[in-house]
Protein backbone atom coordinates (compact mmCIF):
# COMPACT_ATOMS: atom_id res chain seq x y z
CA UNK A 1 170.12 102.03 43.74
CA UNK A 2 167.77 101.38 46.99
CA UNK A 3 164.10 101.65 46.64
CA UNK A 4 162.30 104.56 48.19
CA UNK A 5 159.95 103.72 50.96
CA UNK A 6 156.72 105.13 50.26
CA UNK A 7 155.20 107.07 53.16
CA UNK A 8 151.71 106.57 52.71
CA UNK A 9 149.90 103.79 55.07
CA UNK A 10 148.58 100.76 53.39
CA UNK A 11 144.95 101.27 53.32
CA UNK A 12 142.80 98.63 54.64
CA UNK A 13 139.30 97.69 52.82
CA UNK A 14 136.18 99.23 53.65
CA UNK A 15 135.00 97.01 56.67
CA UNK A 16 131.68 95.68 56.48
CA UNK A 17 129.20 95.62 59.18
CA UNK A 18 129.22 92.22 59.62
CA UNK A 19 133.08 92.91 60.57
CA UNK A 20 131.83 95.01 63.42
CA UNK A 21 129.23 92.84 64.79
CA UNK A 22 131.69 90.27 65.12
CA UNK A 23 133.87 93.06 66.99
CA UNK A 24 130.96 93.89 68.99
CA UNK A 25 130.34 90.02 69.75
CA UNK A 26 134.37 89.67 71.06
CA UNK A 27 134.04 92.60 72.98
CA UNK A 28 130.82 91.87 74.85
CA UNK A 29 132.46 88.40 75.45
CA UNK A 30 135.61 90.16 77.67
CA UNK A 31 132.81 92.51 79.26
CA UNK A 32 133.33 95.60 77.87
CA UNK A 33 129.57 96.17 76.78
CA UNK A 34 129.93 100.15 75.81
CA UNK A 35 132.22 99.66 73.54
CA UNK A 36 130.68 96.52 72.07
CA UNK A 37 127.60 98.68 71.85
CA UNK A 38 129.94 101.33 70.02
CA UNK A 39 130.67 98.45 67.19
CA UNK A 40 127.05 97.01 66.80
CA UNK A 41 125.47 101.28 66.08
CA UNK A 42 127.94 101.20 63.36
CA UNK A 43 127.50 97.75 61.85
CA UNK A 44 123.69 99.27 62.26
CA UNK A 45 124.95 102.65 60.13
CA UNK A 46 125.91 100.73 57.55
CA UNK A 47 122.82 97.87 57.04
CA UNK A 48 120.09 99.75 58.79
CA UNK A 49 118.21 96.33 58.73
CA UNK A 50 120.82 94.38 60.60
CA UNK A 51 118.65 92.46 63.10
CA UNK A 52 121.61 90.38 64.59
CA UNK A 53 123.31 93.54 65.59
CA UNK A 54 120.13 95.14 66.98
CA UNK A 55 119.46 91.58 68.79
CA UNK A 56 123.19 91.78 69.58
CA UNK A 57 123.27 95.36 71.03
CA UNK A 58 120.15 94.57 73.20
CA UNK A 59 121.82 91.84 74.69
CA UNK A 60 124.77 94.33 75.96
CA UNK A 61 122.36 96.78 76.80
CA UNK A 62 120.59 94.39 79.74
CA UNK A 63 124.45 93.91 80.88
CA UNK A 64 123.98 97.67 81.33
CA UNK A 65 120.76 97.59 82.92
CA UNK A 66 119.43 99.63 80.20
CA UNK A 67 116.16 97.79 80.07
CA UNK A 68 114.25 100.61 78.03
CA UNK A 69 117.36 100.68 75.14
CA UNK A 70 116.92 97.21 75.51
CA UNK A 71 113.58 96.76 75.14
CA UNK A 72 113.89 99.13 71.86
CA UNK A 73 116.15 96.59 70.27
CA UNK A 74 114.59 93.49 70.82
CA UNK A 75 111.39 95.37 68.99
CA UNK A 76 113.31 96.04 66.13
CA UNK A 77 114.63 92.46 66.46
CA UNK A 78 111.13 91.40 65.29
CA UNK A 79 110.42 94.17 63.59
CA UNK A 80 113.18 92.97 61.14
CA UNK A 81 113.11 89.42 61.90
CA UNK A 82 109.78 88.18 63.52
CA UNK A 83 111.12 84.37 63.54
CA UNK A 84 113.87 84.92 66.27
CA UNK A 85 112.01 83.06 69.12
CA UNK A 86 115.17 84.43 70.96
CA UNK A 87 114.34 87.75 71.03
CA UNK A 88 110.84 87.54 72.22
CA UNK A 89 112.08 85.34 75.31
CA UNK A 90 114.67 88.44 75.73
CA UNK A 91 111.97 91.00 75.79
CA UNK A 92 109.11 88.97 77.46
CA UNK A 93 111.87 88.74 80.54
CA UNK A 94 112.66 92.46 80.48
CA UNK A 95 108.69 92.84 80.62
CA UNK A 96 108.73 91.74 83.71
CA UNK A 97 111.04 93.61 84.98
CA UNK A 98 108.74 96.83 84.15
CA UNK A 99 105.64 95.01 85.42
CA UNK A 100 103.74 94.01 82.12
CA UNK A 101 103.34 89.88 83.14
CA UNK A 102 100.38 90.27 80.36
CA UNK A 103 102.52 91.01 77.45
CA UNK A 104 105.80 89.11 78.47
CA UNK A 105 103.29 85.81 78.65
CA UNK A 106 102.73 86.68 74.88
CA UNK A 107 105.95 86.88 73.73
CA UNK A 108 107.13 83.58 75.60
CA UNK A 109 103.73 82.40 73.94
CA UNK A 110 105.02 83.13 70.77
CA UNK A 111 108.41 82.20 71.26
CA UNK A 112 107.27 78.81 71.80
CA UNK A 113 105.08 78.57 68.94
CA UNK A 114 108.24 79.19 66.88
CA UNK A 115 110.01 77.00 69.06
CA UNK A 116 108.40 74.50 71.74
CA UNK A 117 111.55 73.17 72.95
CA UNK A 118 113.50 76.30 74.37
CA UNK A 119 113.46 75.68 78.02
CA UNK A 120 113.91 79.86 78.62
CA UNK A 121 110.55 80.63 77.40
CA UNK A 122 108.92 78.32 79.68
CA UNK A 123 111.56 79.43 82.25
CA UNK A 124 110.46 82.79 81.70
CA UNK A 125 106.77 82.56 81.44
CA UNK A 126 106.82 80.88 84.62
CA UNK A 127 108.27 83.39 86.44
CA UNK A 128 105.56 85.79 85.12
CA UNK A 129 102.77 83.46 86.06
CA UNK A 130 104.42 83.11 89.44
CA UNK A 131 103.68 86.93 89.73
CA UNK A 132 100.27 86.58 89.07
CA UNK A 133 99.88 84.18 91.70
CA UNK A 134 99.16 82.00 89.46
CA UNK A 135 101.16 79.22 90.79
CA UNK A 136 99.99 75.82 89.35
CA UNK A 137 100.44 77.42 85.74
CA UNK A 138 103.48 78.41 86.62
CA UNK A 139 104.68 75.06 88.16
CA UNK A 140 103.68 73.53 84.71
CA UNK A 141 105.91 75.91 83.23
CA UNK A 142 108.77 74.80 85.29
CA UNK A 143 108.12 71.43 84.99
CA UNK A 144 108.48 71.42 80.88
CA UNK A 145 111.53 73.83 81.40
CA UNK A 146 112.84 71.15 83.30
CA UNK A 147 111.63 68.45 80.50
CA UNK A 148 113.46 69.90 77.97
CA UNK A 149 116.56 70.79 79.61
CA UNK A 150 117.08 68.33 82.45
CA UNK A 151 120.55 70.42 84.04
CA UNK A 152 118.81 73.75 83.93
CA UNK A 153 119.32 74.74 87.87
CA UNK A 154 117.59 77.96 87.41
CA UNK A 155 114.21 76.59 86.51
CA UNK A 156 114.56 74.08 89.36
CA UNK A 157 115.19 77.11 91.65
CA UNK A 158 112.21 78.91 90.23
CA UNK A 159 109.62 76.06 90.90
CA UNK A 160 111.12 75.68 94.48
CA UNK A 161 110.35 79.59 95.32
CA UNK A 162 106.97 79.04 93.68
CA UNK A 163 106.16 75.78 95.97
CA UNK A 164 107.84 77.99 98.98
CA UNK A 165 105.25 80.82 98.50
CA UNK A 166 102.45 78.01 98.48
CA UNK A 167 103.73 76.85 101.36
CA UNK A 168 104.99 73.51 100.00
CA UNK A 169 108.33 73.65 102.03
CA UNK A 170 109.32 69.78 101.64
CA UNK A 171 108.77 70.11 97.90
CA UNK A 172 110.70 73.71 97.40
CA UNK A 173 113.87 72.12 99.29
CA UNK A 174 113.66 68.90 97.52
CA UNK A 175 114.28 71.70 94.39
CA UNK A 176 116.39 73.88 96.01
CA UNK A 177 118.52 70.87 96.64
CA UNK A 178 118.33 70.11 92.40
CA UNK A 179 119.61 73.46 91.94
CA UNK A 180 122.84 73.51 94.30
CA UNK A 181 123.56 70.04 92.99
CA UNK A 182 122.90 71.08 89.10
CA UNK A 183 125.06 74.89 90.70
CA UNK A 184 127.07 74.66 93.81
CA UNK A 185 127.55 78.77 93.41
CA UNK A 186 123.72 78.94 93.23
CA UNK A 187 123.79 81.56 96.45
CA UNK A 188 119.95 82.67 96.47
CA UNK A 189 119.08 78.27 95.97
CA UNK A 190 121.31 78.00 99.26
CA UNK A 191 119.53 81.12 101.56
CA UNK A 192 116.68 79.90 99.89
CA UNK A 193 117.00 76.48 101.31
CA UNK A 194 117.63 77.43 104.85
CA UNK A 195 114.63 80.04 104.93
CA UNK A 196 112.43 76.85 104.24
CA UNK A 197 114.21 74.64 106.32
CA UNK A 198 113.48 77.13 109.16
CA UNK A 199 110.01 77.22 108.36
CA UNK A 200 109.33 73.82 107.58
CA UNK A 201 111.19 72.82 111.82
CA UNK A 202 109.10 75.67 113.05
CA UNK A 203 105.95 74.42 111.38
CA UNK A 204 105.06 78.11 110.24
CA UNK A 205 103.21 78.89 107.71
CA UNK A 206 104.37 81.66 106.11
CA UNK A 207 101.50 83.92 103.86
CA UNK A 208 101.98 85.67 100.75
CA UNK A 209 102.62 89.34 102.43
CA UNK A 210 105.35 87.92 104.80
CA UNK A 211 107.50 86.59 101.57
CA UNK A 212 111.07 87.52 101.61
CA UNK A 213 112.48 85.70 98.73
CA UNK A 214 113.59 87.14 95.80
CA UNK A 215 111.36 90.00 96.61
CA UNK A 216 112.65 91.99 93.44
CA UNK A 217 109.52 90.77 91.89
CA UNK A 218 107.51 93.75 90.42
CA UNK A 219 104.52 93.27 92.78
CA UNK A 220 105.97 92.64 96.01
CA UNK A 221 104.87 95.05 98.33
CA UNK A 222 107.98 96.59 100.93
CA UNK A 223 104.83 96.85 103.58
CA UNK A 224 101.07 96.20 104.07
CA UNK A 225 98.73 98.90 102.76
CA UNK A 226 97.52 99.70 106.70
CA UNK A 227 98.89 101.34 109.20
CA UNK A 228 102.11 99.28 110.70
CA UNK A 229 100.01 97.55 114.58
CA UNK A 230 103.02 95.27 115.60
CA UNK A 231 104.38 91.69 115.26
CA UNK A 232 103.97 88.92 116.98
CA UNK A 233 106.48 86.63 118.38
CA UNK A 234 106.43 84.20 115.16
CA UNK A 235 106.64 87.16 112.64
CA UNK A 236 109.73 88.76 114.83
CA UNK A 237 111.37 85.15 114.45
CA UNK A 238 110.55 84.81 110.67
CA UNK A 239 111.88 88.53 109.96
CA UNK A 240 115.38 88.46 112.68
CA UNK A 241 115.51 85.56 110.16
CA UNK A 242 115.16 86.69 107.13
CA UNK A 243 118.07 89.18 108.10
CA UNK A 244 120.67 86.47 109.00
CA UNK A 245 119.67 84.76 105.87
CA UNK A 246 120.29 88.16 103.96
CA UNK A 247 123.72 88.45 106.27
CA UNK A 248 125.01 85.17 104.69
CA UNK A 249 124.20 86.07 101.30
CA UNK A 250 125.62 89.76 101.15
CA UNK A 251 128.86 88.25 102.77
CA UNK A 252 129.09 85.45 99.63
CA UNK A 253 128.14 88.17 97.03
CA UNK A 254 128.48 91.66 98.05
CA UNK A 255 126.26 93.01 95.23
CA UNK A 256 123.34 90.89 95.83
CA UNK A 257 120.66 93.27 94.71
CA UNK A 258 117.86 90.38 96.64
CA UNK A 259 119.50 90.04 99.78
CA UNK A 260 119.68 93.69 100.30
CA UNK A 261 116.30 94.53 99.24
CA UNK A 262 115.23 91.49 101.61
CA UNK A 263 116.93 92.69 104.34
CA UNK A 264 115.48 95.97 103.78
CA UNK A 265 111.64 94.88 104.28
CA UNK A 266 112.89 92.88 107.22
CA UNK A 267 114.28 95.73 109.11
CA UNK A 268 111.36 97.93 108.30
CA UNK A 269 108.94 95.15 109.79
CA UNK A 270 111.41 95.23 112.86
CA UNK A 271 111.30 98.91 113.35
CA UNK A 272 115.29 99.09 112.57
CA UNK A 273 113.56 101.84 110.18
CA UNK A 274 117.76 103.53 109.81
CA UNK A 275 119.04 100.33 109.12
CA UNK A 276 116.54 99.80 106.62
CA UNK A 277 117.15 103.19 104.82
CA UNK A 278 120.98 102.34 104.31
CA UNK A 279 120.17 98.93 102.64
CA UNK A 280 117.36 100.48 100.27
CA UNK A 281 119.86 102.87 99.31
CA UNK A 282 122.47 100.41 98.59
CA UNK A 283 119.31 98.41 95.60
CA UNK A 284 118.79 102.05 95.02
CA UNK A 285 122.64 102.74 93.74
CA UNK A 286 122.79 98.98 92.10
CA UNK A 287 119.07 99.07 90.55
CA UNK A 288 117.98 102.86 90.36
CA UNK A 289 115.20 101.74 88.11
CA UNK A 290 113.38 99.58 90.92
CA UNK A 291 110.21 101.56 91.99
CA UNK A 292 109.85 99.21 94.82
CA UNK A 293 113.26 100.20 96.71
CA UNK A 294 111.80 103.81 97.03
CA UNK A 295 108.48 103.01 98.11
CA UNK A 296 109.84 101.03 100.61
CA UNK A 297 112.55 103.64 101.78
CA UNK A 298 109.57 106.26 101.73
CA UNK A 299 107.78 104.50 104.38
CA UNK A 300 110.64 104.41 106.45
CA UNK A 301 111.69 107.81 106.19
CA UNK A 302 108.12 108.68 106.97
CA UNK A 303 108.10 106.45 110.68
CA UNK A 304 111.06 109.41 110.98
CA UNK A 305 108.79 111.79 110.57
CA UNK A 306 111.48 112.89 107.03
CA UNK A 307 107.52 113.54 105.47
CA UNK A 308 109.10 115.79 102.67
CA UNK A 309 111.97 113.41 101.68
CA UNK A 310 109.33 110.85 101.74
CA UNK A 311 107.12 111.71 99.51
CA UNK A 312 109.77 112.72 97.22
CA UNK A 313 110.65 108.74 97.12
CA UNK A 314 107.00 108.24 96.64
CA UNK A 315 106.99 110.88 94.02
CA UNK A 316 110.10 108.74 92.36
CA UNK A 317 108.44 105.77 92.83
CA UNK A 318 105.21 107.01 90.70
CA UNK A 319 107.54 108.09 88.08
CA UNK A 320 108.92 104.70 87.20
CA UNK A 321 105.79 102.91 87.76
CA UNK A 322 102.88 104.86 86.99
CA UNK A 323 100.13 102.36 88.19
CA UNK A 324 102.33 101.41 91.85
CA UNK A 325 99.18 101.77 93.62
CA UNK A 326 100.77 101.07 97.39
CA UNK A 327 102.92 104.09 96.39
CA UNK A 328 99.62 106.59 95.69
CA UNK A 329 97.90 104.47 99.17
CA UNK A 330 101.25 105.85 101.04
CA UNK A 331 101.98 109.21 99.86
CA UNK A 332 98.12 110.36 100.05
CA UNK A 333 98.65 108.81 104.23
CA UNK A 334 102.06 111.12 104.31
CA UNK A 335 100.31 114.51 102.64
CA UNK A 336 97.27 113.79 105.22
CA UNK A 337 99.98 114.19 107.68
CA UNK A 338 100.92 117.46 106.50
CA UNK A 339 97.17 118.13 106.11
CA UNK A 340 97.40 117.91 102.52
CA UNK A 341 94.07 116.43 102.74
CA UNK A 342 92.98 117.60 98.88
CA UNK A 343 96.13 116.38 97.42
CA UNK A 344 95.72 113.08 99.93
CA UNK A 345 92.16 112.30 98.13
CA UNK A 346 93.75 112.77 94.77
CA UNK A 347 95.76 109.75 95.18
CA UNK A 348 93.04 108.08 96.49
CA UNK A 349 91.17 108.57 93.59
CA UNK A 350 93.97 107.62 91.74
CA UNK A 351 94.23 104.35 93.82
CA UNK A 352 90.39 103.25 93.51
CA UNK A 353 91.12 103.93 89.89
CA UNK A 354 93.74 101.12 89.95
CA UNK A 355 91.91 98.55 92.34
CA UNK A 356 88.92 99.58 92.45
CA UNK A 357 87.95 97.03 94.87
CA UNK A 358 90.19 97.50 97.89
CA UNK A 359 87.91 98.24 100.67
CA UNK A 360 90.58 100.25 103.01
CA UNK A 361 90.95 103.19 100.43
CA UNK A 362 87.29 103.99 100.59
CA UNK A 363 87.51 104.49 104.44
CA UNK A 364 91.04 106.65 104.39
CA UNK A 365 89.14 108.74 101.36
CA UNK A 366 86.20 109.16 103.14
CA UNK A 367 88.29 110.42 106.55
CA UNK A 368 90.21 112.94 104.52
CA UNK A 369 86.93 114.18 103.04
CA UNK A 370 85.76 114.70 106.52
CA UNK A 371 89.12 116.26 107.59
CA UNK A 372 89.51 118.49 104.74
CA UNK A 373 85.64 119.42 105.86
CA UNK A 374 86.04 120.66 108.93
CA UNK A 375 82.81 120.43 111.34
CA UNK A 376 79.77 120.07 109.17
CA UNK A 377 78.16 122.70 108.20
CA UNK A 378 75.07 123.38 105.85
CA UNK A 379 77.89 124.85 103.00
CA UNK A 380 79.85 121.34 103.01
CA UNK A 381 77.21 118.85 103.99
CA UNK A 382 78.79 117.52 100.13
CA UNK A 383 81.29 116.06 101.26
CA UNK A 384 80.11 114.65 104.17
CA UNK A 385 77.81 112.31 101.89
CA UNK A 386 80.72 111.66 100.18
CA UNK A 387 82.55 110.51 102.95
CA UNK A 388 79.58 108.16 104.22
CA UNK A 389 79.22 106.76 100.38
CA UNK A 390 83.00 105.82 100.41
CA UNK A 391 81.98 104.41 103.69
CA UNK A 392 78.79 102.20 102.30
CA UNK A 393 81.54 101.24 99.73
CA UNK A 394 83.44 99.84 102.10
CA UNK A 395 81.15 97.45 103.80
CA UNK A 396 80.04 96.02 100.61
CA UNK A 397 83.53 95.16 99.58
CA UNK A 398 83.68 93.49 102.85
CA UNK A 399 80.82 93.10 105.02
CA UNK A 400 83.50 92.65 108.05
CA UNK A 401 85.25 95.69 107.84
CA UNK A 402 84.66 97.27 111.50
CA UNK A 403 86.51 100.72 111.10
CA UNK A 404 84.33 101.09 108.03
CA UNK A 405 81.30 100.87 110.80
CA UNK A 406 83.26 103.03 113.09
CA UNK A 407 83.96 105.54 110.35
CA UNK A 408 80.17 106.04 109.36
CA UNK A 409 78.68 105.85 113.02
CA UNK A 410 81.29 108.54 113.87
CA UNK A 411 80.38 110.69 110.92
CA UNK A 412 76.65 110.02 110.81
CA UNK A 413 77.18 110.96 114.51
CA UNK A 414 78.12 114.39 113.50
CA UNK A 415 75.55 114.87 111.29
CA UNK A 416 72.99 114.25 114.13
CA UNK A 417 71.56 110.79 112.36
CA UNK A 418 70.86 109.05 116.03
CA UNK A 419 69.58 105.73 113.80
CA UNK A 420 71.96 105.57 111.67
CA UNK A 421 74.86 105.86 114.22
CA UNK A 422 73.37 103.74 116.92
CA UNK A 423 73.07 101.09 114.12
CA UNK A 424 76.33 100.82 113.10
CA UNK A 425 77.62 101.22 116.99
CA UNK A 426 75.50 98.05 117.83
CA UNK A 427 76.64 96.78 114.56
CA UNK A 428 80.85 96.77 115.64
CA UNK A 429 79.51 95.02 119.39
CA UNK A 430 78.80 92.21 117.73
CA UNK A 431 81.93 91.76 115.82
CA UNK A 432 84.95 88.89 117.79
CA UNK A 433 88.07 91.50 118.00
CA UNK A 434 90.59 91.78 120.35
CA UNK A 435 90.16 95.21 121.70
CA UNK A 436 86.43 94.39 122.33
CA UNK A 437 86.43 90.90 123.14
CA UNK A 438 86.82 91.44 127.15
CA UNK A 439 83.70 93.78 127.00
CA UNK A 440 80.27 92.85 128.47
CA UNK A 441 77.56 94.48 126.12
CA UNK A 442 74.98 94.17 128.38
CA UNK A 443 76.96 96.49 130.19
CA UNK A 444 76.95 99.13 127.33
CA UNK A 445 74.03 101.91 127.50
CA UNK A 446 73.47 102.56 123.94
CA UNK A 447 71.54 105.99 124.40
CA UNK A 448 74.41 107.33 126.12
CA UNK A 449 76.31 107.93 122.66
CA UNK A 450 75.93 111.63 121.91
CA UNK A 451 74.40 113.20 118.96
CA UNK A 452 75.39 116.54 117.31
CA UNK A 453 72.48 117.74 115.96
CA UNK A 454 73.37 119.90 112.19
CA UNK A 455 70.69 122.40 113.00
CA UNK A 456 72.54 122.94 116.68
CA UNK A 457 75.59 123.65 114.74
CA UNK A 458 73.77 126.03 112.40
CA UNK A 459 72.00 128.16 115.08
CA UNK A 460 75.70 128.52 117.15
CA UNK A 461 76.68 130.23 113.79
């Protein structure tokens, strides 16, 4: 007599959540990060105090670019397991990605206190001393990267960008060169290396605000805080440069987030202000999170007069990175151009807050004060000494600073202060500047300069 086949399914044991960590880890391996993220929250269900899969999890969240989840994770990494020097290198380099240097310094600090031969954290911290500017620390970094791990091309790369911003070109190709030979496929070590070369047979010297390498750093600035004048020859070269450089790299690897963003601040610097839009937008759709790529597509859409659409990417700039001072500097110069003065001098404020110490937003606050004025009368006479302190500000932040002389002889004018204004008009002859150089003072009848007297004003009303 046959045997009846039973129709239930065999039932498989209760799977432990160290089964689907392991899942998570296979997964992740072939790419598929969601669903390896799927595996690690319910290895997490079932041992709440799993740090692996939390470690784990954060790992396939910065494949996502999910650098806040991430961030999460790696905290309760330590949380639950405070000797994973791992972890803290993992968060210290999402850090600086969101612009804390300070804090990702601590946690590669720590990292190698628990471990001072893991090449990352110096790596790492390196690259966050490099954004400080402070590049001898972060050449030492480099250098004991390198000590410990000999083939690591990414740490030779690093401490060839930081001798390229100090202008060391020999030295940056020298490691450049390390890097292709350690990485043929190293694409940013190769554009890299021919920006330098270029500089180093055109004997330029190329300053901190002209940098167009790996400009994703957090505090790179898209622009320069005043209003765009012109380039020379030499900066038209070192920017139609930059863009071929950019060229070459986009064609080896379409979704290189740099080269775009590089070719971006190039075209804005050469007035291709369209061109410029379309290749912010394109780091925009690949890195949405990147405060930079808005500020910088906010100050072109503003040179096309697109005001409202520009402060909205100022707006979204603000939002991801709440102390981006350029981006308050630029959106209080776009709402003066609306005439926005009061909500202008609100990000001015905010700015001064910031950096206190940055002589050009005392000037632009004291013009809006003045603008948002009108003619002085006795009722706002306020904010005309406001403007004039912002003005005094100024000068002793930097003694040099003609158009915070011009500012205060022009307002001091208006207020009928002959002294005062003739002072600060014989001040600016004796500054060495272009526009002035070809002028013979002696030439120059001081009395001439006319003075509104305030009670004039008052008896006309």
């Amino acid at each position: 007599m046959a045997k009846k086949r039973s129709n239930k399914r065999k039932r498989h044991p209760s799977r432990s959540p160290e089964f689907y960590n392991t899942r998570g880890l296979t997964k992740a391996s072939r790419d598929r990060y969601e669903e390896a993220i799927a595996d690690y929250n319910e290895a997490i269900r079932l041992k709440p105090d799993y740090a692996e899969a939390y470690y784990n999890r954060g790992l396939s969240n910065v494949e996502l670019d999910e650098y806040e989840e991430a961030i999460k994770d790696f905290n309760k990494t330590i949380e639950l397991n405070p000797g994973n020097a791992d972890a803290y290198i993992q968060r210290g380099f999402l850090l600086i990605l969101i612009s804390d240097e300070a804090a990702a310094i601590a946690d590669c600090d720590a990292a190698i206190e628990l471990n001072p031969s893991l090449a990352e954290a110096y790596n790492i911290r390196g690259l966050a001393k490099g954004d400080l500017e402070q590049y001898e620390a972060a050449i030492s970094d480099f250098d004991e990267a390198i000590r410990h791990e000999p083939d690591n091309d990414e740490a030779y790369y690093n401490r060839g960008f930081i001798k390229h911003q100090m202008g060391n070109y020999e030295a940056a190709i020298a490691d450049y060169d390390e890097a292709i030979r350690l990485d043929p496929t190293n694409t940013d070590a190769h554009h890299s290396r021919e920006f330098a070369m270029n500089m180093l047979e055109e004997g330029a010297s190329l300053s901190p605000d002209l940098d167009l390498i790996n400009l994703l750093a957090p505090d790179d600035m898209p622009f320069d805080f005043e209003e765009f004048e012109g380039l020379d020859e030499e900066e038209i070269e070192i920017y139609e440069a930059a863009v071929e450089v950019a060229n070459e790299a986009i064609r080896l690897r379409p979704e290189d987030t740099e080269a775009y963003y590089n070719r971006a601040v190039a075209q804005n610097n050469l007035l291709n202000f369209e061109d410029a839009i379309s290749d912010f937008d394109e780091v925009i759709r690949q890195k949405p999170e990147f405060a930079e790529a808005y500020t910088g597509r906010a100050f072109a859409k503003d040179k096309l007069e697109q005001t409202e659409a520009a402060i909205a990417d100022y707006d979204e700039a603000i939002r991801l990175k709440p102390d981006y001072t350029e981006a308050y500097y630029n959106r209080g110069l776009t709402k003066s151009e609306l005439q926005q003065y009061e909500a202008a001098i609100a990000d001015y404020d905010e700015v001064i807050r910031l950096q206190p110490d940055l002589a050009i937003t005392y000037v632009t606050r004291g013009m809006m004060a003045t603008m948002l004025a009108g003619e002085p009368n006795q009722d706002n006479l306020e904010q005309y000494e406001a403007a004039i302190a912002d003005y005094d500000e100024a000068i002793r932040l930097q003694p040099d600073f003609m158009l915070a002389y011009l500012s205060r002889s022009a307002t001091n004018t208006m207020l009928g202060r002959e002294d005062a204004a003739r002072s600060d008009y014989e001040k600016i002859l004796q500054f060495e500047r272009p526009f002035i150089e070809d002028i013979d003072t002696e030439d120059i009848d001081t009395d001439t300069i006319e003075i509104i007297d305030i009670k004039d004003i008052e008896e006309k009303e």
